[in-house]
PDB file of N, CA and C in Angstrom:
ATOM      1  N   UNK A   1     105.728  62.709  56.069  1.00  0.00           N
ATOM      2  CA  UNK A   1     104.494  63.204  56.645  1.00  0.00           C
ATOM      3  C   UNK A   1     104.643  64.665  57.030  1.00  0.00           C
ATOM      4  N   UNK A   2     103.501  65.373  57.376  1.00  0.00           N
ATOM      5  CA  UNK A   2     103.561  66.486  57.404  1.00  0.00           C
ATOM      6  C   UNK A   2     103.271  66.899  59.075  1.00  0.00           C
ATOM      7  N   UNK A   3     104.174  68.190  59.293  1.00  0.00           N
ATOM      8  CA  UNK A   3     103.449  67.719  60.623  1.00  0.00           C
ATOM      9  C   UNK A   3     102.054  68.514  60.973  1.00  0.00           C
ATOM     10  N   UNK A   4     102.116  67.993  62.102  1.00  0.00           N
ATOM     11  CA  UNK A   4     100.178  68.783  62.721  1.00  0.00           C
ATOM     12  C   UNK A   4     100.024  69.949  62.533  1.00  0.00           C
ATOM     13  N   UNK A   5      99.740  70.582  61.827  1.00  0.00           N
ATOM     14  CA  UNK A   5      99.246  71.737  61.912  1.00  0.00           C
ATOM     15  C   UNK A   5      98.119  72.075  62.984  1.00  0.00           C
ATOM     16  N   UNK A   6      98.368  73.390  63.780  1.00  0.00           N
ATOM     17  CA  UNK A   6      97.163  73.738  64.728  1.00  0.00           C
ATOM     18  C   UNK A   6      96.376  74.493  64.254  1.00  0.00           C
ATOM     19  N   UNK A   7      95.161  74.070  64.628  1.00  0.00           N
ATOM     20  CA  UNK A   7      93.731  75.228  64.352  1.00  0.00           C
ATOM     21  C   UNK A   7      93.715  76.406  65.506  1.00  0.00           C
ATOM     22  N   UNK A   8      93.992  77.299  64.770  1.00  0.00           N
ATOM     23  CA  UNK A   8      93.599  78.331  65.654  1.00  0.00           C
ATOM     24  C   UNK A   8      92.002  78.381  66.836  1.00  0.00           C
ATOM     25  N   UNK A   9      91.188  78.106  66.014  1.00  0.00           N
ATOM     26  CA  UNK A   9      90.206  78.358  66.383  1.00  0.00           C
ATOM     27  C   UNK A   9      89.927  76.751  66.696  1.00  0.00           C
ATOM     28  N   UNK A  10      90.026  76.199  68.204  1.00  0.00           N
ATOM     29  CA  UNK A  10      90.555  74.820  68.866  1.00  0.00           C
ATOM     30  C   UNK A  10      89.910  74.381  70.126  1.00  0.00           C
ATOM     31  N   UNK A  11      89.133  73.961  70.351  1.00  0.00           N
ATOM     32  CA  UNK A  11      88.787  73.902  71.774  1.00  0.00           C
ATOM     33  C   UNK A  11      88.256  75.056  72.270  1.00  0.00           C
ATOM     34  N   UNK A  12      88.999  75.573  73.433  1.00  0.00           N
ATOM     35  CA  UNK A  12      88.454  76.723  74.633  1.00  0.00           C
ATOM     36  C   UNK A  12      88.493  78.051  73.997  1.00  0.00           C
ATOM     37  N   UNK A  13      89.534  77.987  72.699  1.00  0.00           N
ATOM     38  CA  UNK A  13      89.729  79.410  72.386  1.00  0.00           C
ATOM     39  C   UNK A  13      88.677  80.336  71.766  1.00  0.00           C
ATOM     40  N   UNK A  14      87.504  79.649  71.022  1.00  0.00           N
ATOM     41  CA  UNK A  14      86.480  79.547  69.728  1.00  0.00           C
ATOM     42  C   UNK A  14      85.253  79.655  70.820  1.00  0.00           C
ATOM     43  N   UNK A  15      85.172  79.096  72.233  1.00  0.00           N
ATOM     44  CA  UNK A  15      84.473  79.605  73.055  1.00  0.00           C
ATOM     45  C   UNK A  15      84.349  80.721  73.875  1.00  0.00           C
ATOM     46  N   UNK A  16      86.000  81.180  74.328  1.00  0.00           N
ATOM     47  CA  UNK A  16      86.119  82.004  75.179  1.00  0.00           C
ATOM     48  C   UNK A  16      86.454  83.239  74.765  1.00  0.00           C
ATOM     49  N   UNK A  17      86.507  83.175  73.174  1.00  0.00           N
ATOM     50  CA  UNK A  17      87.004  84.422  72.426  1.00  0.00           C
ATOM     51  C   UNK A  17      86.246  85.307  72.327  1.00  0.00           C
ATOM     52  N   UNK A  18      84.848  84.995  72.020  1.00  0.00           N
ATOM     53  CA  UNK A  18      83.727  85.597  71.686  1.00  0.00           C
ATOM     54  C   UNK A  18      83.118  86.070  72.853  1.00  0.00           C
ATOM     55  N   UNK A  19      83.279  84.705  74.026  1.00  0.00           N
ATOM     56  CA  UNK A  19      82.898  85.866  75.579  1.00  0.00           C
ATOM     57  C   UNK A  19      83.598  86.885  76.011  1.00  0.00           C
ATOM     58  N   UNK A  20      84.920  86.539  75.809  1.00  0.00           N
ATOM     59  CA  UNK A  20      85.359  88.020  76.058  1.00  0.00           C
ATOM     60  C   UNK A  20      85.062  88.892  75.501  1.00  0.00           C
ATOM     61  N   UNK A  21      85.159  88.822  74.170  1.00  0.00           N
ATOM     62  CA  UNK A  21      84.449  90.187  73.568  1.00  0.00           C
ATOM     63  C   UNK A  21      83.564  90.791  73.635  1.00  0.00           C
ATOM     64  N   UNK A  22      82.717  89.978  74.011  1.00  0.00           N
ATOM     65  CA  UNK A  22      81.180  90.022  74.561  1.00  0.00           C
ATOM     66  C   UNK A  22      81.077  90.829  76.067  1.00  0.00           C
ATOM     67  N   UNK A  23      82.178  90.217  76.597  1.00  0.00           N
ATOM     68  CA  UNK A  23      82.010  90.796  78.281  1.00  0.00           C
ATOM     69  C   UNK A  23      82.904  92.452  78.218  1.00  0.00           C
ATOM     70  N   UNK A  24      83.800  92.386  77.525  1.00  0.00           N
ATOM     71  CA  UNK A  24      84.228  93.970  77.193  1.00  0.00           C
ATOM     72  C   UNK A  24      83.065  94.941  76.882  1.00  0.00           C
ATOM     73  N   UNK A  25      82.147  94.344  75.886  1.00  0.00           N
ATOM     74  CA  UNK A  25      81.348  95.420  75.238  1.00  0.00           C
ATOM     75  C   UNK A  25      80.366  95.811  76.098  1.00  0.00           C
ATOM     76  N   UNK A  26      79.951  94.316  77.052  1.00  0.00           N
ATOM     77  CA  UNK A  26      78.733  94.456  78.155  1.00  0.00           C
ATOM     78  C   UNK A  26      79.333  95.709  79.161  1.00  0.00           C
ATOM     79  N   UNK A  27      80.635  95.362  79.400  1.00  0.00           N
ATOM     80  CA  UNK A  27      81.158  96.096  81.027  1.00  0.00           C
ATOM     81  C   UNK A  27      81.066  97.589  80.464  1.00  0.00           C
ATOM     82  N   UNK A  28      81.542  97.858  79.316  1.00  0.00           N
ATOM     83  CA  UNK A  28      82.257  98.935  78.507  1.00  0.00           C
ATOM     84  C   UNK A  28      80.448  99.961  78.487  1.00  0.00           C
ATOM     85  N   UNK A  29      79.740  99.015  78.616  1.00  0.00           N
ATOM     86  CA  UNK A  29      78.265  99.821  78.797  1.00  0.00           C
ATOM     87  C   UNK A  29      78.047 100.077  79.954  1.00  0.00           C
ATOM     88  N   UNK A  30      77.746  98.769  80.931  1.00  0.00           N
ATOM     89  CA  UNK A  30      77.541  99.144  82.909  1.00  0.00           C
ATOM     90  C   UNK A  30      78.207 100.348  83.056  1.00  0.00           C
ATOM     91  N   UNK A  31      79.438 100.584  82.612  1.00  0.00           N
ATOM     92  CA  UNK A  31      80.513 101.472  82.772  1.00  0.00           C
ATOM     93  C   UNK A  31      79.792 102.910  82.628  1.00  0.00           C
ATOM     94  N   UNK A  32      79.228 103.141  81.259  1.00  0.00           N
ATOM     95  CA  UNK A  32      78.971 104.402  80.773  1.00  0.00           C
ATOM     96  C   UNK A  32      77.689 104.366  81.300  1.00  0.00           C
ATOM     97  N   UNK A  33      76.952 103.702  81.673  1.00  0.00           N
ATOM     98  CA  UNK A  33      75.575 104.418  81.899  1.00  0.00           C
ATOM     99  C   UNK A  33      75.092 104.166  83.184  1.00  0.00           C
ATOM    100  N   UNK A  34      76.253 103.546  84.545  1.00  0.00           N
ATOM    101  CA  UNK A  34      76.505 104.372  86.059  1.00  0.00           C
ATOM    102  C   UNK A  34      77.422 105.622  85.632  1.00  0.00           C
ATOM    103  N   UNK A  35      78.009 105.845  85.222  1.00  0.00           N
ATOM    104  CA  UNK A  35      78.663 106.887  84.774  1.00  0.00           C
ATOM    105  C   UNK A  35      77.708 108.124  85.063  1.00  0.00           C
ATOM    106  N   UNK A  36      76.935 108.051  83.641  1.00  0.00           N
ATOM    107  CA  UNK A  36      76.109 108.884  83.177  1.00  0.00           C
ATOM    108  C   UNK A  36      74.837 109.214  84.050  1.00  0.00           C
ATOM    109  N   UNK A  37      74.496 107.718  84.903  1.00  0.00           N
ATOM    110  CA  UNK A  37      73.425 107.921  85.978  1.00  0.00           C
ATOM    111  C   UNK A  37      73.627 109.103  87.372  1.00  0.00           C
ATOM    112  N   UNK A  38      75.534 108.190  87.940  1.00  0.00           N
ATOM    113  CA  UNK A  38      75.560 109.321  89.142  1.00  0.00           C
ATOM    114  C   UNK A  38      76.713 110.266  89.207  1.00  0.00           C
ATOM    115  N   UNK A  39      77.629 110.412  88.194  1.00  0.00           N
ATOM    116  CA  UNK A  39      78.938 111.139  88.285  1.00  0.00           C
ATOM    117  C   UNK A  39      77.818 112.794  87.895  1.00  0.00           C
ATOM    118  N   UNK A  40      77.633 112.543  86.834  1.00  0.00           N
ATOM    119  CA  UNK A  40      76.788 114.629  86.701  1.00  0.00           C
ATOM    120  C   UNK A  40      76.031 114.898  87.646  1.00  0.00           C
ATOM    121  N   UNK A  41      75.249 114.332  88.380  1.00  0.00           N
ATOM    122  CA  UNK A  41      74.210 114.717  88.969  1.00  0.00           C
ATOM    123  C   UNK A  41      74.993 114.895  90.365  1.00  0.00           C
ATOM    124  N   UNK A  42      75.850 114.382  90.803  1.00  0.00           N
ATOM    125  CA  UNK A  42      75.987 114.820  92.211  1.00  0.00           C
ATOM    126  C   UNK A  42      78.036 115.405  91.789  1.00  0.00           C
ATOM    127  N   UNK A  43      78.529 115.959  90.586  1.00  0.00           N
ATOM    128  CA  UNK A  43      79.027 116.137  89.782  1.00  0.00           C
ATOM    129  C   UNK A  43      79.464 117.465  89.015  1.00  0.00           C
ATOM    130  N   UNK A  44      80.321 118.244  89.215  1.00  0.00           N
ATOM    131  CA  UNK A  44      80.380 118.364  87.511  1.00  0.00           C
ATOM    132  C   UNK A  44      80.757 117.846  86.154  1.00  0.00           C
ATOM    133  N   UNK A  45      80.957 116.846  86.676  1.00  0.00           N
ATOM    134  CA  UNK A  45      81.486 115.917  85.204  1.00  0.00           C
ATOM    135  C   UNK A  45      80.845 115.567  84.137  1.00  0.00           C
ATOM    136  N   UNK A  46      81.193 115.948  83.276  1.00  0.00           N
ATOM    137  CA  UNK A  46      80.370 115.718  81.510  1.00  0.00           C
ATOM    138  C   UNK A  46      79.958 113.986  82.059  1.00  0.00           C
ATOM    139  N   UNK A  47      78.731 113.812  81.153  1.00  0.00           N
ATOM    140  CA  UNK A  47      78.451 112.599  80.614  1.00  0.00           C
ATOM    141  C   UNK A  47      79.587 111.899  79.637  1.00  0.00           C
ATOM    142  N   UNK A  48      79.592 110.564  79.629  1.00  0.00           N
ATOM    143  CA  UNK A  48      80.558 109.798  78.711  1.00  0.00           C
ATOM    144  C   UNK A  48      79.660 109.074  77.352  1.00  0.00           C
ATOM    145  N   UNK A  49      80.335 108.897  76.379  1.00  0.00           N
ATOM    146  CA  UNK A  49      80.130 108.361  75.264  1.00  0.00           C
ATOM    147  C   UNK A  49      80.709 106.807  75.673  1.00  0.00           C
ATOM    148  N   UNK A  50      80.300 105.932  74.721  1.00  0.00           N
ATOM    149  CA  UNK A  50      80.404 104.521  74.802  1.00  0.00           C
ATOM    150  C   UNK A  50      81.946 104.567  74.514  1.00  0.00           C
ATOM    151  N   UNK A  51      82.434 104.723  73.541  1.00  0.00           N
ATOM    152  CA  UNK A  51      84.250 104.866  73.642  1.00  0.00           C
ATOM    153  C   UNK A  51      84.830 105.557  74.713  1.00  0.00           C
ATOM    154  N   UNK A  52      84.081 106.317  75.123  1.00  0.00           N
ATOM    155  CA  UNK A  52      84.927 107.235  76.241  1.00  0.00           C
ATOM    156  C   UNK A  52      85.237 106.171  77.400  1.00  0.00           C
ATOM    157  N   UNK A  53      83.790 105.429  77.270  1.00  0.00           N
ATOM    158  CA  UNK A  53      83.551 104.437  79.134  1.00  0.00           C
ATOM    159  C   UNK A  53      84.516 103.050  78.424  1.00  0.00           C
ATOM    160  N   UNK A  54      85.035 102.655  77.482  1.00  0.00           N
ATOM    161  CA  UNK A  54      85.864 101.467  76.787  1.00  0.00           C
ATOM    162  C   UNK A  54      87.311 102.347  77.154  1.00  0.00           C
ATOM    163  N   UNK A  55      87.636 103.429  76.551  1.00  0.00           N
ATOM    164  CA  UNK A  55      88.866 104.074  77.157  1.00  0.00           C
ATOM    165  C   UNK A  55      89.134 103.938  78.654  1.00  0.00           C
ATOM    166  N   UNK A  56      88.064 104.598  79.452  1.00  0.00           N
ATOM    167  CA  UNK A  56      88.085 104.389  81.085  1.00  0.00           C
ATOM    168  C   UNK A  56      88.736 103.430  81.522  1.00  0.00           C
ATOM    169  N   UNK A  57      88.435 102.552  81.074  1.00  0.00           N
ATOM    170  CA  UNK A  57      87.961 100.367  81.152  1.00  0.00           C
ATOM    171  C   UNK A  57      89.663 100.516  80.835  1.00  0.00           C
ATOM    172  N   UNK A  58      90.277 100.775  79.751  1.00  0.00           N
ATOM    173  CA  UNK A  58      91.588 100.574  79.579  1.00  0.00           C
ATOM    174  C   UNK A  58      92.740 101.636  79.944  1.00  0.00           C
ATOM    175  N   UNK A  59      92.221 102.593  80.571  1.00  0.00           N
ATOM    176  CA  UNK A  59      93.036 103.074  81.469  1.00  0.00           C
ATOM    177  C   UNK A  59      93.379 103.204  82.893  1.00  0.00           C
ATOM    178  N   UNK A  60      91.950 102.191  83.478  1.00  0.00           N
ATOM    179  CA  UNK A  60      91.781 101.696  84.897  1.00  0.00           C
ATOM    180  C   UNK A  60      92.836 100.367  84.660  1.00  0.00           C
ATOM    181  N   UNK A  61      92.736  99.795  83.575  1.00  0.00           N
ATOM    182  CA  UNK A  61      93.582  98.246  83.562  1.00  0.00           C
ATOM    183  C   UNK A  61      95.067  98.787  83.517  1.00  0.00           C
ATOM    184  N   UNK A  62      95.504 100.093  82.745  1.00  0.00           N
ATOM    185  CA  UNK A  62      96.932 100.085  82.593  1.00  0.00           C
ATOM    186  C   UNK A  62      97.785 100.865  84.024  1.00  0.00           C
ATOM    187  N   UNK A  63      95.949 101.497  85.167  1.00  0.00           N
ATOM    188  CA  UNK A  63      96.985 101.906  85.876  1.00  0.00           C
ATOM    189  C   UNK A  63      96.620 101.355  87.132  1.00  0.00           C
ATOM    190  N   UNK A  64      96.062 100.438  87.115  1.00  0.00           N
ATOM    191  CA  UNK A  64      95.538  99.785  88.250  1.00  0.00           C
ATOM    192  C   UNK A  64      96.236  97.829  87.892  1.00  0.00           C
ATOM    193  N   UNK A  65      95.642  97.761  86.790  1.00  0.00           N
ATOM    194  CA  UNK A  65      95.969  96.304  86.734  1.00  0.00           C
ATOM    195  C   UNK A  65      97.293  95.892  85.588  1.00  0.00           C
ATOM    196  N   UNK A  66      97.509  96.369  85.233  1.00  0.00           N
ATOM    197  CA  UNK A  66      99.044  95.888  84.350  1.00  0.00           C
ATOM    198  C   UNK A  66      98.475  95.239  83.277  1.00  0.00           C
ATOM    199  N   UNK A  67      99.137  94.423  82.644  1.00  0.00           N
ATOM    200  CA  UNK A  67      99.019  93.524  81.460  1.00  0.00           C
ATOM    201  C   UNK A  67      99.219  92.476  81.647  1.00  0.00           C
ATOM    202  N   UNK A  68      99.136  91.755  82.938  1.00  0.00           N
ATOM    203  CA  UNK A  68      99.972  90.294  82.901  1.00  0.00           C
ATOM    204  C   UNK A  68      98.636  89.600  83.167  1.00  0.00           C
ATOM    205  N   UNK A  69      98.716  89.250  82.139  1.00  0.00           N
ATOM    206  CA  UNK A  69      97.262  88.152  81.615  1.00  0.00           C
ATOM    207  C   UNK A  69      97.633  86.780  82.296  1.00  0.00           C
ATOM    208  N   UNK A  70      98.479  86.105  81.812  1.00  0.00           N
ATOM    209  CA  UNK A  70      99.404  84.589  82.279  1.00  0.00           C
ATOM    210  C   UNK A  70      99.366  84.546  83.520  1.00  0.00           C
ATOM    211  N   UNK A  71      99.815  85.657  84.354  1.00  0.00           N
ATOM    212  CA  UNK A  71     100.303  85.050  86.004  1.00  0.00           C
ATOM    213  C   UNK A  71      99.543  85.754  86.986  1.00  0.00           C
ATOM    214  N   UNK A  72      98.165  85.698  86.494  1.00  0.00           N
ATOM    215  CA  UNK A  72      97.093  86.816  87.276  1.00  0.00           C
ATOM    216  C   UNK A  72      96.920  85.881  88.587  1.00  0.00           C
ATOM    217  N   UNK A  73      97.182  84.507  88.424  1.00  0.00           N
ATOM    218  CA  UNK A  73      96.701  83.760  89.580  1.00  0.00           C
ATOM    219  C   UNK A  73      97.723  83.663  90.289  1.00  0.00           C
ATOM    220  N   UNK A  74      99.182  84.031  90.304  1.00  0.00           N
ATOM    221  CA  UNK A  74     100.357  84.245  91.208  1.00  0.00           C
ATOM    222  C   UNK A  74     100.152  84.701  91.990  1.00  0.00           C
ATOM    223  N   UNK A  75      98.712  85.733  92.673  1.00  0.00           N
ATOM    224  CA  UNK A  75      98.803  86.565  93.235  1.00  0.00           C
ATOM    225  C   UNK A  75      97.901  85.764  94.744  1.00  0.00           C
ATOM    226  N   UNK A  76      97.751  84.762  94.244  1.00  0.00           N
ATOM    227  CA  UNK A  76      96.924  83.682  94.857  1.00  0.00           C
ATOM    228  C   UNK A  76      98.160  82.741  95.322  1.00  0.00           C
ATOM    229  N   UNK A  77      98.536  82.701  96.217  1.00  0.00           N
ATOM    230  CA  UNK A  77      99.643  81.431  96.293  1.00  0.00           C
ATOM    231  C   UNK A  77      99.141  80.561  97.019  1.00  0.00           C
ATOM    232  N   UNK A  78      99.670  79.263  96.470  1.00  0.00           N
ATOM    233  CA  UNK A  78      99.044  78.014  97.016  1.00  0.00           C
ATOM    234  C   UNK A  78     100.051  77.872  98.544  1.00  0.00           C
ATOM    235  N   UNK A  79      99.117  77.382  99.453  1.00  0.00           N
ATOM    236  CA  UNK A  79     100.143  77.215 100.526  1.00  0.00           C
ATOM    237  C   UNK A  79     101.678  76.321 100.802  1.00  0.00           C
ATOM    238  N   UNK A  80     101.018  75.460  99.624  1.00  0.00           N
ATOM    239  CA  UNK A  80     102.131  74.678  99.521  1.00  0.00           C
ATOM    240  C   UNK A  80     103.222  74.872  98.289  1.00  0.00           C
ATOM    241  N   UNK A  81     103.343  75.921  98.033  1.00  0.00           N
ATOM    242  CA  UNK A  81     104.648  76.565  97.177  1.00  0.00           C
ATOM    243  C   UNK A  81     105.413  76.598  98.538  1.00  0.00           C
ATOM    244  N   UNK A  82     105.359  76.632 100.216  1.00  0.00           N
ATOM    245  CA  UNK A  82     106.525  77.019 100.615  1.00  0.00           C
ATOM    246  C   UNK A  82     106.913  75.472 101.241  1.00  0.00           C
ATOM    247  N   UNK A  83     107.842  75.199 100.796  1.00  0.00           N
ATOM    248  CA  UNK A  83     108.373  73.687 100.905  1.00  0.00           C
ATOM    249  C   UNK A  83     108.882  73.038 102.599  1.00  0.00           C
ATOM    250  N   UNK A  84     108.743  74.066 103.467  1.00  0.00           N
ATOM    251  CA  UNK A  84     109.006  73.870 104.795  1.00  0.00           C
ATOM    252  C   UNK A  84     107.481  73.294 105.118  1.00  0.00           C
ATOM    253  N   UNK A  85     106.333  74.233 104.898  1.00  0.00           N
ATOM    254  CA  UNK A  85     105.032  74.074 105.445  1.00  0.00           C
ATOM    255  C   UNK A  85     105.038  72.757 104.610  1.00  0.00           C
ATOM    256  N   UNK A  86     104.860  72.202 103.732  1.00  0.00           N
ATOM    257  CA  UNK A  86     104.508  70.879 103.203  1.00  0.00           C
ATOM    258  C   UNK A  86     105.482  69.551 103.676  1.00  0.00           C
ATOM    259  N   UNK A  87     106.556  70.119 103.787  1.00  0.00           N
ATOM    260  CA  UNK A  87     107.424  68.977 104.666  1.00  0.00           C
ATOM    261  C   UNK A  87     106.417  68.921 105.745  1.00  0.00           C
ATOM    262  N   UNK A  88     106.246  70.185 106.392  1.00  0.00           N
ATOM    263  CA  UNK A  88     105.547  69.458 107.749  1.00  0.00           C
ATOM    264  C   UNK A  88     104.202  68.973 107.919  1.00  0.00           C
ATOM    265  N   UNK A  89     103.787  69.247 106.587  1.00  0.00           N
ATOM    266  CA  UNK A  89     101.916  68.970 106.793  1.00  0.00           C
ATOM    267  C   UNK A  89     102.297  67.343 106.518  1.00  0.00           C
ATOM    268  N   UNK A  90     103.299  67.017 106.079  1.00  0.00           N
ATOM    269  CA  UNK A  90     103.728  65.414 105.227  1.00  0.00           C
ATOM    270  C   UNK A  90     104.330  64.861 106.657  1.00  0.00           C
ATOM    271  N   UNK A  91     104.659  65.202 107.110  1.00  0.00           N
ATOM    272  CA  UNK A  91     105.370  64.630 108.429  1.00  0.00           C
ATOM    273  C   UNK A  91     104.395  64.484 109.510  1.00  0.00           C
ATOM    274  N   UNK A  92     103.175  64.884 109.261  1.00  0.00           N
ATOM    275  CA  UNK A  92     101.921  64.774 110.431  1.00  0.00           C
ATOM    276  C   UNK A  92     101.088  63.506 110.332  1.00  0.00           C
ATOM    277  N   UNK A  93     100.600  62.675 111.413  1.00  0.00           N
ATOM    278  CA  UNK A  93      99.796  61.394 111.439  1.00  0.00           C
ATOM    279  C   UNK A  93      97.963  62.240 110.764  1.00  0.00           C
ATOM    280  N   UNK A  94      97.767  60.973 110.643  1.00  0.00           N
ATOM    281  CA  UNK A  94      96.397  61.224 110.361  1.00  0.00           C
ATOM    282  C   UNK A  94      95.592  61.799 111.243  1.00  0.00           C
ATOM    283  N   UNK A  95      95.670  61.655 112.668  1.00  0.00           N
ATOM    284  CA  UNK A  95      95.022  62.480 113.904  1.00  0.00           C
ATOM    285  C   UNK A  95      95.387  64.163 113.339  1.00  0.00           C
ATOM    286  N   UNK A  96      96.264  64.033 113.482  1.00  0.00           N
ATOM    287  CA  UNK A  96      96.857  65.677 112.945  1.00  0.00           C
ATOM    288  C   UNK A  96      96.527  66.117 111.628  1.00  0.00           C
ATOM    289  N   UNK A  97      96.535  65.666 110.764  1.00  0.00           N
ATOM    290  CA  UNK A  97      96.118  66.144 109.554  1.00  0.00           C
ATOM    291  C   UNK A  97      94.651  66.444 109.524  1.00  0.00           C
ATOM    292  N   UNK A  98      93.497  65.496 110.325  1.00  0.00           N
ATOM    293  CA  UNK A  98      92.558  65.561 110.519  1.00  0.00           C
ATOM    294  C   UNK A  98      92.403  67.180 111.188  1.00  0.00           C
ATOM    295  N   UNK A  99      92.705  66.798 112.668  1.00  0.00           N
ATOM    296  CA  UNK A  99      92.697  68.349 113.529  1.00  0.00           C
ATOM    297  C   UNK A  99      93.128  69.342 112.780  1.00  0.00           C
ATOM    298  N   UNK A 100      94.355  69.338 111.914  1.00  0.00           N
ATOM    299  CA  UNK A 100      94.979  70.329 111.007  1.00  0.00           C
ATOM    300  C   UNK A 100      93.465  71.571 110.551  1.00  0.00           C
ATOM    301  N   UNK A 101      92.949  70.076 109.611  1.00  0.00           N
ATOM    302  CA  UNK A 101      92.009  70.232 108.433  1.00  0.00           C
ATOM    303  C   UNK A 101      90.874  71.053 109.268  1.00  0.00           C
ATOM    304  N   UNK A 102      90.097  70.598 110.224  1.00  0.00           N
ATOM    305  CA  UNK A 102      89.102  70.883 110.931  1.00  0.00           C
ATOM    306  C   UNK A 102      89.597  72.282 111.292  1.00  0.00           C
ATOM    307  N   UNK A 103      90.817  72.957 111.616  1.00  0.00           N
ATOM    308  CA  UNK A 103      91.317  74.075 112.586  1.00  0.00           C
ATOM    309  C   UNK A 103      91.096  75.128 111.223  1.00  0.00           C
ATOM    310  N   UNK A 104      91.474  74.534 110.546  1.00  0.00           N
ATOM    311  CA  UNK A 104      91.227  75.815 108.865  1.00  0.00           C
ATOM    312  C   UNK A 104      90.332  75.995 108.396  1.00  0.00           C
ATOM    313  N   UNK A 105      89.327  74.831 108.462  1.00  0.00           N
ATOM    314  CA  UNK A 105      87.922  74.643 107.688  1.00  0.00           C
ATOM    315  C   UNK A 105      87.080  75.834 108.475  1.00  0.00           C
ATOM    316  N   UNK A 106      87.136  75.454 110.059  1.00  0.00           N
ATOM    317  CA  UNK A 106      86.385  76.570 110.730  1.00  0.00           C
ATOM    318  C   UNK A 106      86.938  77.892 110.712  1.00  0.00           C
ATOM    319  N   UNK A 107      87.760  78.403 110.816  1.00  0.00           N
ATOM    320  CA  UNK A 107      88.701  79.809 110.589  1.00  0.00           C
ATOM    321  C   UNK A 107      88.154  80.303 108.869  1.00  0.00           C
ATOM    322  N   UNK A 108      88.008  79.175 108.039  1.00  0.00           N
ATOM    323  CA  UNK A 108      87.790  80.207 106.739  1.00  0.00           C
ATOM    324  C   UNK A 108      86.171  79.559 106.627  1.00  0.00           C
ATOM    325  N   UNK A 109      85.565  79.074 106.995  1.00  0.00           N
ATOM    326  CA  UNK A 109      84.420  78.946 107.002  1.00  0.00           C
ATOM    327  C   UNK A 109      83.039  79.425 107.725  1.00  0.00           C
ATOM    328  N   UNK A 110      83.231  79.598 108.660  1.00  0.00           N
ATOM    329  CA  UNK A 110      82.332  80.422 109.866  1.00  0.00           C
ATOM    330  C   UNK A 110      82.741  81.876 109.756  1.00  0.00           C
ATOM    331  N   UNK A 111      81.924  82.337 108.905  1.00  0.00           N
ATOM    332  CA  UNK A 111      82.049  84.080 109.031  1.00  0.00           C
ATOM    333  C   UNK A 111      80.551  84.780 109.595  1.00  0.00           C
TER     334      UNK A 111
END
């Protein structure tokens, strides 16, 4: 037998490929034509061309945001990556886990 060959074009990828591209070209415009609306006028700065505001777009990402596509959500840590705090949230009765829950809910909820 042969084995599985994968389809590239598979599920999420055949959906999300085309939005991205889609959302580059959209931003790559917002981009150039606030640009063009308030940088000259209160400005001396030339107006931008549509490649110019796609360049912008990828030189704000290389010096602001990096390339790390994969571990963009690292930057988000779950509370329970630190293995002391989860021992102890695991070691608490249900009264406590309750009060726990209620003490966080209001702190990130009531703004």
């Amino acid at each position: 037998m042969d084995a599985p060959t994968k389809n590239f074009c598979s599920g999420r990828k055949c959906f999300f490929l085309p939005l991205l591209i889609i959302g580059i070209l959209g931003i790559s415009a917002v981009v150039m034509l606030l640009w063009n609306w308030i940088l000259p006028s209160i400005s001396s700065l030339p107006q931008l061309t549509y490649w110019q505001s796609m360049g912008l777009l990828l030189l704000s990402r290389i010096l602001f945001g990096g390339f790390n596509f994969k571990d963009h959500h690292r930057s988000h840590r779950h509370h329970f990556d630190n293995p002391a705090l989860k021992d102890k949230f695991m070691e608490m009765d249900a009264n406590e886990k309750q009060q726990f829950k209620e003490h966080w809910k209001s702190r990130c909820c009531n703004k």
